[in-house]
Every structure is written in structure tokens, then in C-alpha cells.
Protein backbone atom coordinates (compact mmCIF):
# COMPACT_ATOMS: atom_id res chain seq x y z
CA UNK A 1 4.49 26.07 -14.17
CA UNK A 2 4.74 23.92 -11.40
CA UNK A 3 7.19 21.57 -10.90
CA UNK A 4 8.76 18.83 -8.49
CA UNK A 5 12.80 17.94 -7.67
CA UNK A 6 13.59 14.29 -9.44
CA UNK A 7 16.63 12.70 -8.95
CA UNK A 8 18.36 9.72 -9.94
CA UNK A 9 20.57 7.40 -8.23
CA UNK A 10 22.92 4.17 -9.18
CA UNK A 11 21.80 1.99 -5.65
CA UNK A 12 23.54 -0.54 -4.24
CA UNK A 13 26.85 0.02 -6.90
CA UNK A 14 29.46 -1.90 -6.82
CA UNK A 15 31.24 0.59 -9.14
CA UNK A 16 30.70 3.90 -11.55
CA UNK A 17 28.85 1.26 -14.07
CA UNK A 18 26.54 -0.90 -11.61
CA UNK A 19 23.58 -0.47 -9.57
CA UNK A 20 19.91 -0.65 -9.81
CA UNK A 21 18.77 3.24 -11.16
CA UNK A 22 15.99 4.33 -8.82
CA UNK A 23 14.31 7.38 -9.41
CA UNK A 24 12.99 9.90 -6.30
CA UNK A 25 10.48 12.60 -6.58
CA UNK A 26 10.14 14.88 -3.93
CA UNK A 27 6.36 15.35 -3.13
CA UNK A 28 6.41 18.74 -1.92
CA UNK A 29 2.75 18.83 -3.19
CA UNK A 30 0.46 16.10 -2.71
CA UNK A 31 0.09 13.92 -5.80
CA UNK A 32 -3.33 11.89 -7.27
CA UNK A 33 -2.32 8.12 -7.88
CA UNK A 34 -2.49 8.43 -11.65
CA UNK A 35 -0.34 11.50 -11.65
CA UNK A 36 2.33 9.36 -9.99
CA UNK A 37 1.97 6.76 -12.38
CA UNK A 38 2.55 8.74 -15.33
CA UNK A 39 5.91 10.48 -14.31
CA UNK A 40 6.78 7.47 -12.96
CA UNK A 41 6.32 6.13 -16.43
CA UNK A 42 8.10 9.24 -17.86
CA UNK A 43 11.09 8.98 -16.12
CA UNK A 44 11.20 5.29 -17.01
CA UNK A 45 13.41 4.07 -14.02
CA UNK A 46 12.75 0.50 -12.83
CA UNK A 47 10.95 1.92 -9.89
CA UNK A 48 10.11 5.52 -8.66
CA UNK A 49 9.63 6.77 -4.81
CA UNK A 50 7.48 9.24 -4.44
CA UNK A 51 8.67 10.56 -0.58
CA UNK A 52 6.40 13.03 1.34
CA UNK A 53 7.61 14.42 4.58
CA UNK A 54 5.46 13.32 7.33
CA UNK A 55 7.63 14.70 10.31
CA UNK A 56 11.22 15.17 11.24
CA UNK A 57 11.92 11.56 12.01
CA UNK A 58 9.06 10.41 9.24
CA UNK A 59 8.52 9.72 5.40
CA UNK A 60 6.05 8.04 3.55
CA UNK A 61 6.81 6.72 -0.13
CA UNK A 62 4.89 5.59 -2.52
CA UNK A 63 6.42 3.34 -5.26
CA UNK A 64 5.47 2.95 -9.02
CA UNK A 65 7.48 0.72 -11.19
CA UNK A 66 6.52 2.30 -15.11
CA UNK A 67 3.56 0.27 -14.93
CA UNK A 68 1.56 0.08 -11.57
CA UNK A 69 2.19 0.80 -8.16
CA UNK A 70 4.00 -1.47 -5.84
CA UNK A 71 4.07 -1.98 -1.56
CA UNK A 72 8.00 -1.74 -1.23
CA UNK A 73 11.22 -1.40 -3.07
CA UNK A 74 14.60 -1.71 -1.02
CA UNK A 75 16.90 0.24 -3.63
CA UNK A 76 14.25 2.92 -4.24
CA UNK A 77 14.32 3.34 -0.57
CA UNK A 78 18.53 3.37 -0.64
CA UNK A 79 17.56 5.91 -3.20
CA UNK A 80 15.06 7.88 -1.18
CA UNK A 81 17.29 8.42 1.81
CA UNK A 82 20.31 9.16 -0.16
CA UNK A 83 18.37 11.82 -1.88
CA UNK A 84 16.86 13.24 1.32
CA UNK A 85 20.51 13.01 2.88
CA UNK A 86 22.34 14.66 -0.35
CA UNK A 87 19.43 17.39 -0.68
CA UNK A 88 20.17 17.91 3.08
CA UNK A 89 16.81 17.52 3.91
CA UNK A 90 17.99 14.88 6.96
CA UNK A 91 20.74 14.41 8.92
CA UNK A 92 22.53 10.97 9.28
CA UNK A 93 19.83 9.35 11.86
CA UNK A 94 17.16 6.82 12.45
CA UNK A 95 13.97 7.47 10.17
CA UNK A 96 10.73 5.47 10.11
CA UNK A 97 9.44 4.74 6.31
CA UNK A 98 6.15 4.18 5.36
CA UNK A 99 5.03 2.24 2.77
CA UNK A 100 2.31 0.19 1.50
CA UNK A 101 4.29 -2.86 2.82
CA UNK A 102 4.51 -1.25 6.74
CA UNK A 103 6.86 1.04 8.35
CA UNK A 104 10.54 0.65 7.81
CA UNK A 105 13.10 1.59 10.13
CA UNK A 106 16.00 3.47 8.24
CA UNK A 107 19.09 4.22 9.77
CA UNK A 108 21.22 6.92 7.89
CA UNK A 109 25.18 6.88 8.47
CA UNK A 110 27.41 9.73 8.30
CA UNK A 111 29.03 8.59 5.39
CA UNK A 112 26.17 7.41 3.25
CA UNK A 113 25.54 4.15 4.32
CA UNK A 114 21.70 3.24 4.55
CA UNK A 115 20.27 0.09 6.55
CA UNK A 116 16.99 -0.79 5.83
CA UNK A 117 15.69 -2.94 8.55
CA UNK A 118 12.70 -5.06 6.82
CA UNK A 119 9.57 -7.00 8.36
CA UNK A 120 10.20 -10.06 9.21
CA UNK A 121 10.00 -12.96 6.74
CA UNK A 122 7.09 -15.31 5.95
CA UNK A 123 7.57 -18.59 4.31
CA UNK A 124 5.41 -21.36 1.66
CA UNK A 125 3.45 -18.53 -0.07
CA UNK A 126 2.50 -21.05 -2.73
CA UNK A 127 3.26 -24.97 -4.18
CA UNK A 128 5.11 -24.36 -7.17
CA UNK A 129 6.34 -27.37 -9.34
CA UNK A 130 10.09 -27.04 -11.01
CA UNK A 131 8.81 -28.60 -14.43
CA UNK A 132 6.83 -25.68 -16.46
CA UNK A 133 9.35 -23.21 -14.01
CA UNK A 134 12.50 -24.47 -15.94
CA UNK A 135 11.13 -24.09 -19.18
CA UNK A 136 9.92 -20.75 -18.40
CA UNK A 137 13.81 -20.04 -17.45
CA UNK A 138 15.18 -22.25 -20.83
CA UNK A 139 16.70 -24.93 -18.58
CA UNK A 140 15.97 -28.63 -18.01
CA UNK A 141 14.01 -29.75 -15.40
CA UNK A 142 17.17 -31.30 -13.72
CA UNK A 143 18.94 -28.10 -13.66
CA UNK A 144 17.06 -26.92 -10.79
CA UNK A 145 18.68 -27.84 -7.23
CA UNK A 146 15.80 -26.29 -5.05
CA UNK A 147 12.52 -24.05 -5.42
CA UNK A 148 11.50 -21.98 -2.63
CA UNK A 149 8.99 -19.24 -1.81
CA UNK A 150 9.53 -16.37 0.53
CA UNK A 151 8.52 -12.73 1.55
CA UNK A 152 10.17 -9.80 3.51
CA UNK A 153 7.49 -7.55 1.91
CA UNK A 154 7.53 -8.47 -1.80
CA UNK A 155 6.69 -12.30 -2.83
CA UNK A 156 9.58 -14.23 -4.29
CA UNK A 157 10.26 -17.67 -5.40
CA UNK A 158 13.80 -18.74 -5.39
CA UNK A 159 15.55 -21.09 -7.99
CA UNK A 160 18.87 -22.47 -6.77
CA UNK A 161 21.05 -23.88 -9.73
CA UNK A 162 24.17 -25.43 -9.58
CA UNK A 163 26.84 -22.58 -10.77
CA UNK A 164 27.78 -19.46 -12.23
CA UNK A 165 27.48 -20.93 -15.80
CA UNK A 166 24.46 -22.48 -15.86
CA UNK A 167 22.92 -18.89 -14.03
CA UNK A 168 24.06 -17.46 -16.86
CA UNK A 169 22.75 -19.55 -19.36
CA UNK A 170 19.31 -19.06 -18.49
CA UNK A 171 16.94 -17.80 -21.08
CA UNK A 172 13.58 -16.08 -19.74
CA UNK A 173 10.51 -16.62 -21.56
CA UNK A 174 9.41 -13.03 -20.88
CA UNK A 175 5.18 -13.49 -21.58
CA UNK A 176 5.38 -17.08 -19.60
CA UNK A 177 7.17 -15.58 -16.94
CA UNK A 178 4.82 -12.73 -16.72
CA UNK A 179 1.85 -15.00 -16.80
CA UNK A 180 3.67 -17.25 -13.64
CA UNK A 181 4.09 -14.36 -11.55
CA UNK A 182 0.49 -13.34 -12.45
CA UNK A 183 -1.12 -16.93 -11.99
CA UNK A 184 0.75 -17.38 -8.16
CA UNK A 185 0.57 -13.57 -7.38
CA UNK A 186 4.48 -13.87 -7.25
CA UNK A 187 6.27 -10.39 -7.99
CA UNK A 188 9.82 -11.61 -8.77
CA UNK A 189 11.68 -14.79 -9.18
CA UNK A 190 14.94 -15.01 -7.71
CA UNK A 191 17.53 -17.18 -9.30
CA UNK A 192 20.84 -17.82 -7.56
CA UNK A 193 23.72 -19.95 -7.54
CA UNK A 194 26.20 -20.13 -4.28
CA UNK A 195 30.05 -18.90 -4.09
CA UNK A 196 31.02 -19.49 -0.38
CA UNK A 197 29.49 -20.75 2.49
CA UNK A 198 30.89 -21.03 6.01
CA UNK A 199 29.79 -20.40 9.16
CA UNK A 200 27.55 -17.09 9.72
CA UNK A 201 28.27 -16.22 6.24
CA UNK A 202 27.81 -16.83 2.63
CA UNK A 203 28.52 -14.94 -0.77
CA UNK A 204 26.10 -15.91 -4.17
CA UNK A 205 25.03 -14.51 -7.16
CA UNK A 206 21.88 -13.98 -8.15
CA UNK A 207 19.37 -12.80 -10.96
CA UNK A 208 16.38 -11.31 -9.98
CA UNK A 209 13.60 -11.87 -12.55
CA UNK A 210 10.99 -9.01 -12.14
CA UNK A 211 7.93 -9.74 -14.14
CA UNK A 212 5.24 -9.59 -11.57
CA UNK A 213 6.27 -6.06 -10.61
CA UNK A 214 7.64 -4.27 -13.26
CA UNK A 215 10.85 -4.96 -15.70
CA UNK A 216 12.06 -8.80 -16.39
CA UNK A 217 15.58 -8.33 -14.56
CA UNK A 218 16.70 -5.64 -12.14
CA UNK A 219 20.07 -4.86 -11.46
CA UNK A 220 20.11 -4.90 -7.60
CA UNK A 221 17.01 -5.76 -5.36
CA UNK A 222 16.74 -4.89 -1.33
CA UNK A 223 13.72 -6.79 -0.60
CA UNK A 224 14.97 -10.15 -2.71
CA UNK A 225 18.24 -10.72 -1.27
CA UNK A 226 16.35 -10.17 2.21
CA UNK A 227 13.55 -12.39 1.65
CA UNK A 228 16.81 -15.41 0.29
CA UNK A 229 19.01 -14.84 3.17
CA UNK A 230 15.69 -15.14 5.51
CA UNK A 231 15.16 -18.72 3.47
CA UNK A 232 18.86 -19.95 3.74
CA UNK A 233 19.07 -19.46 7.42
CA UNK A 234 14.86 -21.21 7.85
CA UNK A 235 15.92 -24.06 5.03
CA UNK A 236 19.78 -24.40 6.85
CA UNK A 237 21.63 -23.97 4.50
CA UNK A 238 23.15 -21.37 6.47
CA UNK A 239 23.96 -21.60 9.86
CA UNK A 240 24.02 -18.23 12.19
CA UNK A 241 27.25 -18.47 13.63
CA UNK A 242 27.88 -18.16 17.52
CA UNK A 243 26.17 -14.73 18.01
CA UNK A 244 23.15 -15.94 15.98
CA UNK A 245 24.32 -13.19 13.30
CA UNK A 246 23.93 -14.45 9.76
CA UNK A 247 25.86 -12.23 6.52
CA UNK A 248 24.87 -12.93 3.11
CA UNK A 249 26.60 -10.66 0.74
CA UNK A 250 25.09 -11.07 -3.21
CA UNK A 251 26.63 -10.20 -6.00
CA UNK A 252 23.24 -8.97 -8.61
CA UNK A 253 22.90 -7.27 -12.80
CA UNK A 254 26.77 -9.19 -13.44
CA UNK A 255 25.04 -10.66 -16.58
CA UNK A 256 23.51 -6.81 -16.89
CA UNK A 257 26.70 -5.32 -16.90
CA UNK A 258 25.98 -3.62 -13.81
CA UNK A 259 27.26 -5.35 -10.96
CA UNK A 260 26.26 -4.68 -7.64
CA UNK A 261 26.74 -5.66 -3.75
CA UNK A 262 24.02 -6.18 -1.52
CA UNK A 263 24.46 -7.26 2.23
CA UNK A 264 22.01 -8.38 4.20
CA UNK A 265 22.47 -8.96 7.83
CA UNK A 266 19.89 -11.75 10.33
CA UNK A 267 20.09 -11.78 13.80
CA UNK A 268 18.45 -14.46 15.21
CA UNK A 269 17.56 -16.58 18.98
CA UNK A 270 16.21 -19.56 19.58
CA UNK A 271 16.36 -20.82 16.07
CA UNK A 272 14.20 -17.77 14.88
CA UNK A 273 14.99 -15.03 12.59
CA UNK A 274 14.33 -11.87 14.75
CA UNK A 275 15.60 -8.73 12.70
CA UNK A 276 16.47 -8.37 9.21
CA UNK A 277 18.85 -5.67 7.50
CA UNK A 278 20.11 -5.04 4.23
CA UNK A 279 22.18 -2.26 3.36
CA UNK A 280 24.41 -0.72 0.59
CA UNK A 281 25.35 2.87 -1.14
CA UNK A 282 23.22 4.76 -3.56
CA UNK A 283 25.71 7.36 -6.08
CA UNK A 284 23.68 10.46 -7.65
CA UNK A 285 23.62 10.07 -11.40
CA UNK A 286 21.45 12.75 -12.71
CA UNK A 287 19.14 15.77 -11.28
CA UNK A 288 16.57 17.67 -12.49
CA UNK A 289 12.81 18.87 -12.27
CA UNK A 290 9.52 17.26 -13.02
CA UNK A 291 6.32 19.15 -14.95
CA UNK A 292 3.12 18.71 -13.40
């Protein structure tokens, strides 16, 4: 019977009940698409990475949320290379990822740590009005400060309200919200409310609404907080301070009851974002085997 190593992992925790579950398969054998697809739908996890060994300092993944197959996903990735460090199948180093998205540079620390350093972002992806996108969300029209759209890899559009109440007050319409994400090819809708702001630096919450990709709401999201902090520095309403270094720490799945932390550092010169990095822990929650 042949079988392939699945694991589990809690990514991005900010303690033994948060984080976004991401599940890894190792590919020691080459997989067809729609084999993917169904243990990806087995296991049932937000997202699966499906990592192949390409050489020492290589990987490519392949991700499947439980219903289609999907360019990137930054805590599947936080995932991946936990799982490839844990499994000691890596040592704590710099690793190139490829996905559907591009390669990703992934550096590995000696105590866990993984950086994902993403592509750079890309801004207006689409005109969306606020009107039919607050009822979508059960709020009044007024309730929304700003709409934005941005990419790091995924598409995202951003709704700023004005606290933490009224972020958690929101009520998804789950088939309208599918059928937005669908209609702008949008794969999740950020929705965020600020804590602090100061120079180089700000703290928020958000809510990431998933319904172009895969579930409605995910716990903890790498390539949305990247793709926000990338529009708060371009819109300025976050200045870089002195270095040009911009920190954006987000609290995400609070309203889940899984609370995680996900930093994400910009460098940037001249007034333009030149790297991006988010980073976080990923804690092993279950092991096991997959049946081919």
C-alpha cells in the first residue's frame, strides 16, 4: 500500500489554541493534479502544500485549498518549512520555493523562525464600489473608512473600518461574497481596523475573508497581511521610518478563537517598496500517513 508523510501544523500561533492549520504532504512520489486535490480535500485543512524536493537548496509546492488549487499560501509555506525543518530534511538556511505564484526566498532560523520574502506588490487590480461591498459584509455603507486593492501574489481587497467593535460586528453574506470574489477575480477580502500607528510601525487587526480561494475566514494569512502592509506604506498611512524599514505586526482568527501574530517587515528607497517579508512560527499538531 503506498503511502505519503502528512503533517499538520498550527502557523503563525500566537498560543497552544491559535494559528491557521496548514496541512504538508511530502511528495516523495510524483502526484497527478486530481490526486492532490482529493487528499487535499480529505485532510480538510484550509490549504494543503504538496512539497517536492527539487535540490538541496530547492522545493516546489503545490497548494490546494479543499476545493481547487491555488498559486501561493504564506502559512502553508510556514508550514512546509517547519515540516521539512522538524522531519530534518533541511537545515536552518536560505531555500528558494517554487510556486505557481514565482519563486520564494525562505530563510530558515535555528530556532524555528521562517521569513518568507514575497514578490513585490502590485496595486488597483480592480474599481470596486463600497455600496453592494458593505452589504455583502452586514454593515452600512458609512461604516467603511477606505477600500483598497492589492497583491503580493494572491489578489486582495482591503476594507478599513473604524474599530475593533464594528470588525467584529460584521456579518458575511457567504454566497454574495463568493460571487464578489468570483465576479472581480478577487481571492480574499481583507478587513481591518488599526491599533497603533507611529513611525515605521503599526499594530491592527484584521479578518481575512477567503471566499475566492477556499474557506470564508482563515485564521492567519502570509500573503494578506503582506499585500496590506505593502498598501499602508503606497497609500501613507504608514510612514517607513529613518532606515526606510516599515513593521506591521497583525493580530488575525481573534473573532475565531484562534489568535495569531503575523509580522511583516518593508524595506524601502526612494519612496518605493523594495523587499517584502513576513514571518512567524508554525507548532506541529498532528502526524501521520496518507493512502494513495
Amino acid at each position: 500500500m503506498d503511502k505519503l508523510p502528512v503533517r499538520l501544523y498550527a502557523a503563525f500561533a500566537a498560543d497552544e489554541r491559535g494559528g491557521n492549520i496548514g496541512a504538508v504532504v511530502f511528495e516523495d512520489e510524483p502526484l497527478w493534479p486530481d490526486a492532490r486535490q482529493r487528499i487535499a480535500s480529505d485532510l480538510g485543512a484550509p490549504t494543503t502544500g504538496f512539497v517536492r524536493k527539487v535540490s538541496d537548496k530547492e522545493f516546489q509546492t503545490r497548494f490546494h485549498s479543499t476545493w481547487s488549487e491555488i498559486d501561493m499560501c504564506g502559512h502553508v509555506t510556514l508550514a512546509v518549512f517547519a515540516a521539512l525543518r522538524d522531519d530534518k530534511r533541511i537545515e536552518p538556511d536560505t531555500y528558494i520555493q517554487q510556486t505557481s505564484a514565482g519563486g520564494i526566498v525562505v530563510d530558515v532560523a535555528s530556532d524555528g523562525f521562517v521569513t518568507m520574502r514575497q514578490p513585490l506588490p502590485k496595486f488597483d487590480l480592480c474599481e470596486v464600489g463600497s455600496g453592494d461591498l458593505a452589504a455583502n459584509l452586514g454593515l452600512e455603507a458609512d461604516a467603511l473608512k477606505r477600500v483598497s486593492t492589492a497583491s503580493t501574489a494572491l489578489r486582495h481587497v482591503f476594507v478599513q473600518l473604524e474599530d475593533l467593535e464594528t470588525l467584529a460586528s460584521i456579518r458575511p453574506d457567504d454566497a454574495a461574497l463568493r460571487g464578489f470574489c468570483r465576479d472581480f477575480a478577487i481571492d480574499t477580502i481583507g478587513v481591518w481596523c488599526s491599533t497603533y500607528k507611529g513611525l515605521g510601525k503599526a499594530k491592527l487587526r484584521l479578518r481575512d475573508l477567503c471566499h475566492g480561494v477556499g474557506d470564508p475566514e482563515e485564521a492567519a494569512s502570509g500573503t494578506t497581511n503582506s499585500a496590506l502592509a505593502c498598501e499602508l506604506v503606497r497609500s501613507r498611512y504608514l510612514t517607513p521610518g529613518a532606515s526606510g524599514q516599515a513593521v506591521v505586526v497583525a493580530e488575525q482568527g481573534v473573532e475565531m478563537g484562534r489568535p495569531s501574530i503575523v509580522r511583516t517587515v518593508l524595506n524601502t528607497s526612494n519612496g518605493e517598496i523594495t523587499d517584502v517579508s513576513v514571518g512567524g512560527y508554525a507548532a506541529l499538531r498532528m502526524t501521520g500517513d496518507v493512502v494513495l
